[in-house]
Protein backbone atom coordinates (compact mmCIF):
# COMPACT_ATOMS: atom_id res chain seq x y z
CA UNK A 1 10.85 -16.45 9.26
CA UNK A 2 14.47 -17.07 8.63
CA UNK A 3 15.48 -14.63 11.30
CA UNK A 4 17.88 -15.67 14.28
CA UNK A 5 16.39 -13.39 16.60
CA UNK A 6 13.02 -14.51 16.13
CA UNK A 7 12.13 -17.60 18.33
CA UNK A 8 8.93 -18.57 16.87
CA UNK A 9 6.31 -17.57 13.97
CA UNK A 10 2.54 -18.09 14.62
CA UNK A 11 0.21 -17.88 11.82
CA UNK A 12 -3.96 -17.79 12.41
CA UNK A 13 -6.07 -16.78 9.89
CA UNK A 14 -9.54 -15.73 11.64
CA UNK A 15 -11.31 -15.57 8.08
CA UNK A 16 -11.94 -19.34 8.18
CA UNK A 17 -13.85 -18.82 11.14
CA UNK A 18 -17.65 -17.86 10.65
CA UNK A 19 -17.76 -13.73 11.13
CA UNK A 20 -19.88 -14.16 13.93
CA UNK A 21 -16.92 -16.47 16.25
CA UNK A 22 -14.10 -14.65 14.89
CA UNK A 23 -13.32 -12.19 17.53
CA UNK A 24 -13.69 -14.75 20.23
CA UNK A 25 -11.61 -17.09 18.37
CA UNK A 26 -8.70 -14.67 17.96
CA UNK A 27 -9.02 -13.86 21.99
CA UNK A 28 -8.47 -17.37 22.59
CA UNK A 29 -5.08 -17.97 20.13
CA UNK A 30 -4.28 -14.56 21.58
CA UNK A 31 -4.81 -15.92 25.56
CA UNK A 32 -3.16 -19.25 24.63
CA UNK A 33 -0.09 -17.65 23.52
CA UNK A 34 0.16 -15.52 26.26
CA UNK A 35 -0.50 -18.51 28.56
CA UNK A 36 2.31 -20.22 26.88
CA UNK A 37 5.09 -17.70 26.37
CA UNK A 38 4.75 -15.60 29.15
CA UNK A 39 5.63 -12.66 27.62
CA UNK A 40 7.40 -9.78 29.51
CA UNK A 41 6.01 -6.89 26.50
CA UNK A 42 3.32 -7.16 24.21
CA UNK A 43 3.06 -5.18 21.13
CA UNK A 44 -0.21 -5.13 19.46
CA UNK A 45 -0.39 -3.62 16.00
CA UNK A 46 -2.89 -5.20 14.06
CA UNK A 47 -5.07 -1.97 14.82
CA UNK A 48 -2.96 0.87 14.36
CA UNK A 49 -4.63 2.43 11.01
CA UNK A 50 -8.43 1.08 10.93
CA UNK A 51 -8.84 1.94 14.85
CA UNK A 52 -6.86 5.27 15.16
CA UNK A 53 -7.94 6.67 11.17
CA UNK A 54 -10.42 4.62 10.13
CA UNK A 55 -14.03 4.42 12.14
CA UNK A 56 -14.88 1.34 12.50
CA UNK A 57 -18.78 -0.09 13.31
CA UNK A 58 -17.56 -1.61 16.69
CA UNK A 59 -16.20 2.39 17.58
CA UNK A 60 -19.89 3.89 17.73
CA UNK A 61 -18.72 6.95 19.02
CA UNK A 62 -16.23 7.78 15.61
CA UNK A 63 -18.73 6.27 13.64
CA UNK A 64 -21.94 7.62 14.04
CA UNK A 65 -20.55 11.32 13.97
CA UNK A 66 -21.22 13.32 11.17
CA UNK A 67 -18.50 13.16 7.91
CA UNK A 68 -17.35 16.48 9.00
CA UNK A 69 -16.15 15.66 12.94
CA UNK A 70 -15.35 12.46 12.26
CA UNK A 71 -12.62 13.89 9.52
CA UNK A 72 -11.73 16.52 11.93
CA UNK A 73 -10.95 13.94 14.71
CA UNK A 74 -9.69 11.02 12.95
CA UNK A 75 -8.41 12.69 9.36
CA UNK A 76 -5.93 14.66 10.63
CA UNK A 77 -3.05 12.57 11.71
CA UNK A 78 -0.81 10.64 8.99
CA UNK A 79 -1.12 7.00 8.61
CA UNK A 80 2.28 6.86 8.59
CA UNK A 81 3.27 8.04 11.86
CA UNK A 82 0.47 5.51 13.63
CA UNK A 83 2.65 2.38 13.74
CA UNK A 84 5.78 4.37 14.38
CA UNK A 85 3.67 6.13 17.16
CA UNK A 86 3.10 2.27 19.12
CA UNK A 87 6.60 1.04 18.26
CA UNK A 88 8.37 4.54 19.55
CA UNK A 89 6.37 5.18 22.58
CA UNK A 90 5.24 8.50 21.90
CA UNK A 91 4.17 10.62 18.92
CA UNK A 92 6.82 13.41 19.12
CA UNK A 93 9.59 10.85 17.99
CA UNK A 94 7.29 9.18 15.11
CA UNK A 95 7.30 12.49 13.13
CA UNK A 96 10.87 13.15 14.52
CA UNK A 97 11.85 9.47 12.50
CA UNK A 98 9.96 10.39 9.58
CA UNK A 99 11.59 13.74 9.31
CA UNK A 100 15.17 12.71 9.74
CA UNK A 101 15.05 9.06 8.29
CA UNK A 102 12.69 9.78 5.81
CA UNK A 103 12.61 5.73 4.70
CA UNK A 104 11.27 2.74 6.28
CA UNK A 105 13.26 -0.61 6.20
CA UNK A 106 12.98 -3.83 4.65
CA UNK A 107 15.25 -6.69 4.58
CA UNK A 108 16.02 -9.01 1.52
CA UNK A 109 18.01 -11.93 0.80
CA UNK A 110 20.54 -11.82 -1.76
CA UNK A 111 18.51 -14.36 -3.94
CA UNK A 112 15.35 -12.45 -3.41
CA UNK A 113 17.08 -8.94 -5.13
CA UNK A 114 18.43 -10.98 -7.55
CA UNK A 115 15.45 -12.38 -8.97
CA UNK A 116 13.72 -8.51 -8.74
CA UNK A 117 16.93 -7.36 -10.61
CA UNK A 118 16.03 -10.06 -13.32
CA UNK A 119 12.83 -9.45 -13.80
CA UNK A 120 13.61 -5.86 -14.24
CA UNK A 121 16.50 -6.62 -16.90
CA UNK A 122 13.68 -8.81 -18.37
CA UNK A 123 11.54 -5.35 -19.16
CA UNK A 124 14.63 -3.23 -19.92
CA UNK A 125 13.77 -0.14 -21.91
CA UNK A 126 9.63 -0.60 -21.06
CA UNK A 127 7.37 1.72 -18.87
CA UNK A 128 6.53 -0.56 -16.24
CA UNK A 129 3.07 0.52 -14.60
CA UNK A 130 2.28 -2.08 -11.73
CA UNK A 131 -1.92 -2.23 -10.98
CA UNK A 132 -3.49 -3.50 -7.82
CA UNK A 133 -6.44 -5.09 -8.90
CA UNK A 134 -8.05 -3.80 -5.46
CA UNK A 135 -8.07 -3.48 -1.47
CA UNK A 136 -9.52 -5.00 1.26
CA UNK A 137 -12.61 -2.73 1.73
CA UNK A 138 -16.01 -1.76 -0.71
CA UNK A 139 -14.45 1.71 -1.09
CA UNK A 140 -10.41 0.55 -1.54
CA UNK A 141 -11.26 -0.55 -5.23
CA UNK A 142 -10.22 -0.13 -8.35
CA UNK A 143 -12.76 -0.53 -10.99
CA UNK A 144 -11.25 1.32 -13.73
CA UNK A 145 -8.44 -0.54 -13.91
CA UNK A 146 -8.62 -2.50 -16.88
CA UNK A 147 -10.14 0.79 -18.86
CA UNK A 148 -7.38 2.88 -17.22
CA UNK A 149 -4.86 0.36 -18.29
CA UNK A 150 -5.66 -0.40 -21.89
CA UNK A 151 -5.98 3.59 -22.25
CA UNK A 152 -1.60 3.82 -21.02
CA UNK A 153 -1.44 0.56 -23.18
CA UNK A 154 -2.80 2.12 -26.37
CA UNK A 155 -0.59 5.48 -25.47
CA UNK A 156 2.67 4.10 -24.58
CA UNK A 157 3.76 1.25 -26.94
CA UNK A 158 6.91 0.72 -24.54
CA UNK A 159 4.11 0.28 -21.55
CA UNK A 160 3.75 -3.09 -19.78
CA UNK A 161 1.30 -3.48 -17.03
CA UNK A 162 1.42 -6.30 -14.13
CA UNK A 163 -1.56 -6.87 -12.34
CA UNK A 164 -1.58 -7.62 -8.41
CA UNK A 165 -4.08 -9.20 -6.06
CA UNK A 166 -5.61 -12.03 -4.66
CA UNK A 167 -8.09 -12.81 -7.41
CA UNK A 168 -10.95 -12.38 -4.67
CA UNK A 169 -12.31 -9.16 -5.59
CA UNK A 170 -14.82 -7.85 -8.48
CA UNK A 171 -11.74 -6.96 -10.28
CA UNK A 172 -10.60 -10.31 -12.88
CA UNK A 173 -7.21 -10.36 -14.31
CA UNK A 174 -7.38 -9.43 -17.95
CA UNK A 175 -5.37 -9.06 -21.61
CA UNK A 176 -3.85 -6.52 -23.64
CA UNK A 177 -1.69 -7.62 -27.41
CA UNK A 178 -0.13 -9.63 -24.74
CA UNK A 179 1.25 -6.53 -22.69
CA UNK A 180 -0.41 -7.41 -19.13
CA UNK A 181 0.79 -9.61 -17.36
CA UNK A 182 -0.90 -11.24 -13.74
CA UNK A 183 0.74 -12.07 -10.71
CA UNK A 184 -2.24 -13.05 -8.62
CA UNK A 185 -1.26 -15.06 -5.76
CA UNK A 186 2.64 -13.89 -5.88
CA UNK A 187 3.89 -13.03 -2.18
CA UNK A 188 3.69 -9.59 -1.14
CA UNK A 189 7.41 -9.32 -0.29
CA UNK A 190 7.84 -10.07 -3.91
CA UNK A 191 5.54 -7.89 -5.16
CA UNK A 192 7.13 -5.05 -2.88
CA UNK A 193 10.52 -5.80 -4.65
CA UNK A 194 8.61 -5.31 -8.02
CA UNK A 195 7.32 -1.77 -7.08
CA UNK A 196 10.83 -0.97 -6.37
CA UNK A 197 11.80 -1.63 -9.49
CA UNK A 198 8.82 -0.40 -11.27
CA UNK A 199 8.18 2.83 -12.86
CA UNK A 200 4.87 3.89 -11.62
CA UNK A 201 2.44 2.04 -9.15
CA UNK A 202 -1.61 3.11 -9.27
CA UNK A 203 -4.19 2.14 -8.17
CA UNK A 204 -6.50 2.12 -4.85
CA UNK A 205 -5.23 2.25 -1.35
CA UNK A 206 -3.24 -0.95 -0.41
CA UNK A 207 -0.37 -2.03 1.40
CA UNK A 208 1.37 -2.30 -2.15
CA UNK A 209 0.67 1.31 -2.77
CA UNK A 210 2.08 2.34 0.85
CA UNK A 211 5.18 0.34 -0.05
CA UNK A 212 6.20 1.76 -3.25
CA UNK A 213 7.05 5.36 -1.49
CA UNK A 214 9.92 3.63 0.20
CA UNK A 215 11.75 3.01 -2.64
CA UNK A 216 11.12 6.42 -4.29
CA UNK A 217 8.65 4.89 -6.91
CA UNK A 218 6.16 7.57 -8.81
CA UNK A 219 2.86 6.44 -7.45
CA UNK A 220 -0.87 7.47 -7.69
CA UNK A 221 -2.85 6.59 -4.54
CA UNK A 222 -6.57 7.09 -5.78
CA UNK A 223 -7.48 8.35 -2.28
CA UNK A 224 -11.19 7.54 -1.06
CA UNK A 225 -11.44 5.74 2.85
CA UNK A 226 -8.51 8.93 3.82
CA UNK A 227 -7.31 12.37 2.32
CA UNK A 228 -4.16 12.74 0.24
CA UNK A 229 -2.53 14.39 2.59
CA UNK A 230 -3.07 11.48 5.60
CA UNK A 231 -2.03 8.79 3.31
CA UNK A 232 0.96 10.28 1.79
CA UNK A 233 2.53 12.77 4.53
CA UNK A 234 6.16 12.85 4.16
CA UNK A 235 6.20 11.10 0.71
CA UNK A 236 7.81 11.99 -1.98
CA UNK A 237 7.54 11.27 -5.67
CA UNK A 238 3.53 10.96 -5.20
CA UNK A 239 0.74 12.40 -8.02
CA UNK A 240 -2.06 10.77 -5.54
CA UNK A 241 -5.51 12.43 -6.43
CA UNK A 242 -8.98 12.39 -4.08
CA UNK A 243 -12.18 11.15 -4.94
CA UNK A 244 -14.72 13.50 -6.30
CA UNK A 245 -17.67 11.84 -4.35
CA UNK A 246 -18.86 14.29 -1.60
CA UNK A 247 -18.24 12.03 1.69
CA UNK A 248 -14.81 11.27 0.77
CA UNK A 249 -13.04 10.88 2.67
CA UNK A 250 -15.35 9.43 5.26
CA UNK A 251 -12.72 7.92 7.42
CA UNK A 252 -14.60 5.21 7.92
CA UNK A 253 -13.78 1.16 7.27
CA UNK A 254 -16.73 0.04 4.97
CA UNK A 255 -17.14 -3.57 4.97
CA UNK A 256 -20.60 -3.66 4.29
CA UNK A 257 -22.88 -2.08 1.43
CA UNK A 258 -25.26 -0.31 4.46
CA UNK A 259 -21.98 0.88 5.61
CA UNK A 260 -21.26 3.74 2.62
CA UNK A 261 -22.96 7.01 3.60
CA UNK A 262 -24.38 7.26 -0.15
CA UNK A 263 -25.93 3.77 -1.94
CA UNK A 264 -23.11 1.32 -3.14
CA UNK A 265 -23.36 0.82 -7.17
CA UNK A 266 -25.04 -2.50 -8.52
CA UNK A 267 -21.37 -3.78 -8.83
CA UNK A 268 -21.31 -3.74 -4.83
CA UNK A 269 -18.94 -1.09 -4.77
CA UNK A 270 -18.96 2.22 -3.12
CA UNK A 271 -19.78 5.42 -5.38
CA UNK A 272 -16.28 7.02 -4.20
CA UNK A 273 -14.23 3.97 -6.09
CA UNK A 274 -15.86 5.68 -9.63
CA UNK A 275 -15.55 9.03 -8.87
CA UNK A 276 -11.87 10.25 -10.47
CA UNK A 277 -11.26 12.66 -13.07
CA UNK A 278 -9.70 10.21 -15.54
CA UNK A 279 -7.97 12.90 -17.40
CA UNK A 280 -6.33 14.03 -14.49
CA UNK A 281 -5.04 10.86 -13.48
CA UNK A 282 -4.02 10.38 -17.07
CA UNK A 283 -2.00 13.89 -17.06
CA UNK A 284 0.05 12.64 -14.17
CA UNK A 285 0.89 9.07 -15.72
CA UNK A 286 2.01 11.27 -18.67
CA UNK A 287 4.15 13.66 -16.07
CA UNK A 288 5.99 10.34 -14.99
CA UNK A 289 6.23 9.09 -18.44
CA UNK A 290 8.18 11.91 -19.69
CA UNK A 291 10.11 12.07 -16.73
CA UNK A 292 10.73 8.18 -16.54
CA UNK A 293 14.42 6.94 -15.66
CA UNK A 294 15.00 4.98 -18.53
CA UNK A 295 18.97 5.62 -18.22
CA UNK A 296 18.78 2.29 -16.11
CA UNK A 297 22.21 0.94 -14.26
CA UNK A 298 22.69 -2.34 -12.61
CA UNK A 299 20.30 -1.57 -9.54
CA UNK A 300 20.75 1.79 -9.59
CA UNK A 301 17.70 3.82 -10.37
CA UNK A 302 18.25 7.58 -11.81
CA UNK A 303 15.45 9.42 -11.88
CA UNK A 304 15.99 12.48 -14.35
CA UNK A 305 13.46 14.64 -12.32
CA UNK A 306 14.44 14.73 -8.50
CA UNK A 307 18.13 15.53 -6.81
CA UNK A 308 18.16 12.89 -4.35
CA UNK A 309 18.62 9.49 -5.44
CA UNK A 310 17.58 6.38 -3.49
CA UNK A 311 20.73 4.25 -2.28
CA UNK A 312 20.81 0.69 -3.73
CA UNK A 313 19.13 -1.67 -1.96
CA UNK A 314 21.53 -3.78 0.00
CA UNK A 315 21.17 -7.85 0.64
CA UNK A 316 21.94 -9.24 3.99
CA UNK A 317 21.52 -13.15 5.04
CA UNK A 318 19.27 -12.46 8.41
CA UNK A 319 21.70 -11.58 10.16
CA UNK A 320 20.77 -10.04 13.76
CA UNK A 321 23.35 -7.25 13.53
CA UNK A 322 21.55 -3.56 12.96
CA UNK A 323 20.46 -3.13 9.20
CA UNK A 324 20.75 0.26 7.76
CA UNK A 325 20.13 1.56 3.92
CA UNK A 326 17.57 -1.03 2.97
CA UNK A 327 15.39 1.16 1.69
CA UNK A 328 14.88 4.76 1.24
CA UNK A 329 12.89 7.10 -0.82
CA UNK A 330 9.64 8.16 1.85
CA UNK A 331 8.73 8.01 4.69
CA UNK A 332 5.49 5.02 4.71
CA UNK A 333 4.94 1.61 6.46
């Protein structure tokens, strides 16, 4: 919002509007602006992922095929390369990007990497697992979380765990011997700089989870709406594991209990959220444990198990000149 080249920043939030109106209402802020601006391009992305990989009910022909085409149509190309796809014009260049850049950028202000660099210097010498509580969807939960986290807790006495979230799903924020820590309700730009300078990020598929690859942060996507290989195709650094539950993935956006191929849980949630191999996932946390860059420099993170490095992350004041080594690690949006 503090960017010269950007002339103006709408916000509308259709949630406030009753499900049934909320398509028609966004039509009509979308038709006002356009009335008003007069824009000579218009570049729609609110619908690259849950449109193109994810069924949803309003797509009947994606959603009422079987698990099997549906995967075969929709599971096969990488969320990453969607958005890169619309902003590049084709899909030969979006895999070209991700195979040459192999980062996404971001853009801080200096203040903004100094408080992450704080914080950090705050938990110097700890193994610092960041947890989304959960996602947006019935299957993009995360109800082991507080089991899975007082388990690391209990094993690592250097471990610290931050919770993330909006405090509106099933998930509530909880306590360990005063080891886990909430920040419910902090931006997600902030929490982005946190998963930089994190150690390990788990949990279920969210934007925060997506994020973390750019800065070459050890995560654990705990796969369910998409395969491993769609969510985390070019990433690096990623111990991501699939759901046990037969119709994952089902490539399909589940809003809605009568939306889940198999019956939800009494919690509301669907089957495929419950169904990892804890002991699996707990073997990888252990892989990044031992393998965890404690040697810790200024910004500099050194991981002792992979060659290439990610560059510091550099500061700019919104400028509009080009920005370049903001971030690198994976490719992921």
């Amino acid at each position: 919002m503090h960017d010269d080249r950007l002339k103006e920043v709408s916000w509308f939030e259709p949630f406030v509007v009753p499900k049934e109106h909320q398509k028609s209402a966004i039509e009509g802020v979308w038709e006002a602006l356009i009335n008003r601006i007069r824009p000579d391009t218009l570049l729609h992305l609110s619908n690259t992922i849950e449109g193109m990989g994810l069924a949803q009910r309003e797509q009947p022909r994606y959603w009422n095929l079987s698990i099997n085409k549906r995967r075969k149509l929709l599971g096969k190309k990488p969320f990453a390369v969607m958005p890169l796809h619309l902003c590049l014009g084709n899909e030969k260049d979006a895999y070209k990007e991700i195979e040459t850049k192999g980062y996404a950028a971001m853009a801080f202000t200096s203040k903004e990497i100094e408080w992450a660099e704080k914080w950090r210097d705050a938990n110097m010498g700890r193994f610092i697992v960041l947890m989304p509580l959960h996602g947006t969807t019935l299957h993009k939960q995360f109800p082991q979380c507080q089991d899975w986290a007082e388990t690391i807790l209990k094993k690592y006495p250097l471990a610290n765990v931050y919770l993330a979230g909006d405090g509106q799903g099933v998930n509530k924020p909880f306590g360990f011997d005063g080891r886990v820590t909430s920040t419910l309700g902090a931006p997600i730009r902030q929490l982005i700089l946190m998963a930089r300078y994190a150690d390990l990020v788990i949990g279920p598929p969210t934007g925060l989870l997506t994020a973390s690859v750019m800065w070459g942060t050890p995560r654990i996507y705990l796969a369910t709406d998409a395969s491993v290989r769609q969510l985390t195709y070019g990433a690096q650094y990623d111990f991501s594991i699939q759901s046990q539950t037969k119709c994952s993935p089902c490539n399909r956006a589940i809003y809605e209990p009568s939306d889940c191929h198999v019956p939800v849980r009494d919690s509301g949630l669907s089957e495929c959220s419950y169904t990892f191999d804890k002991e699996e996932v707990m073997n990888r946390v252990e892989f990044v444990y031992s393998r965890c860059p404690w040697s810790w420099s200024g910004r500099h993170r050194t991981p002792l198990y992979v060659s290439k490095v990610p560059p510091p992350i550099e500061a700019i004041d919104w400028k509009p000149e080009p920005l370049s080594g903001i971030a690198a690690g994976a490719a992921a949006l």
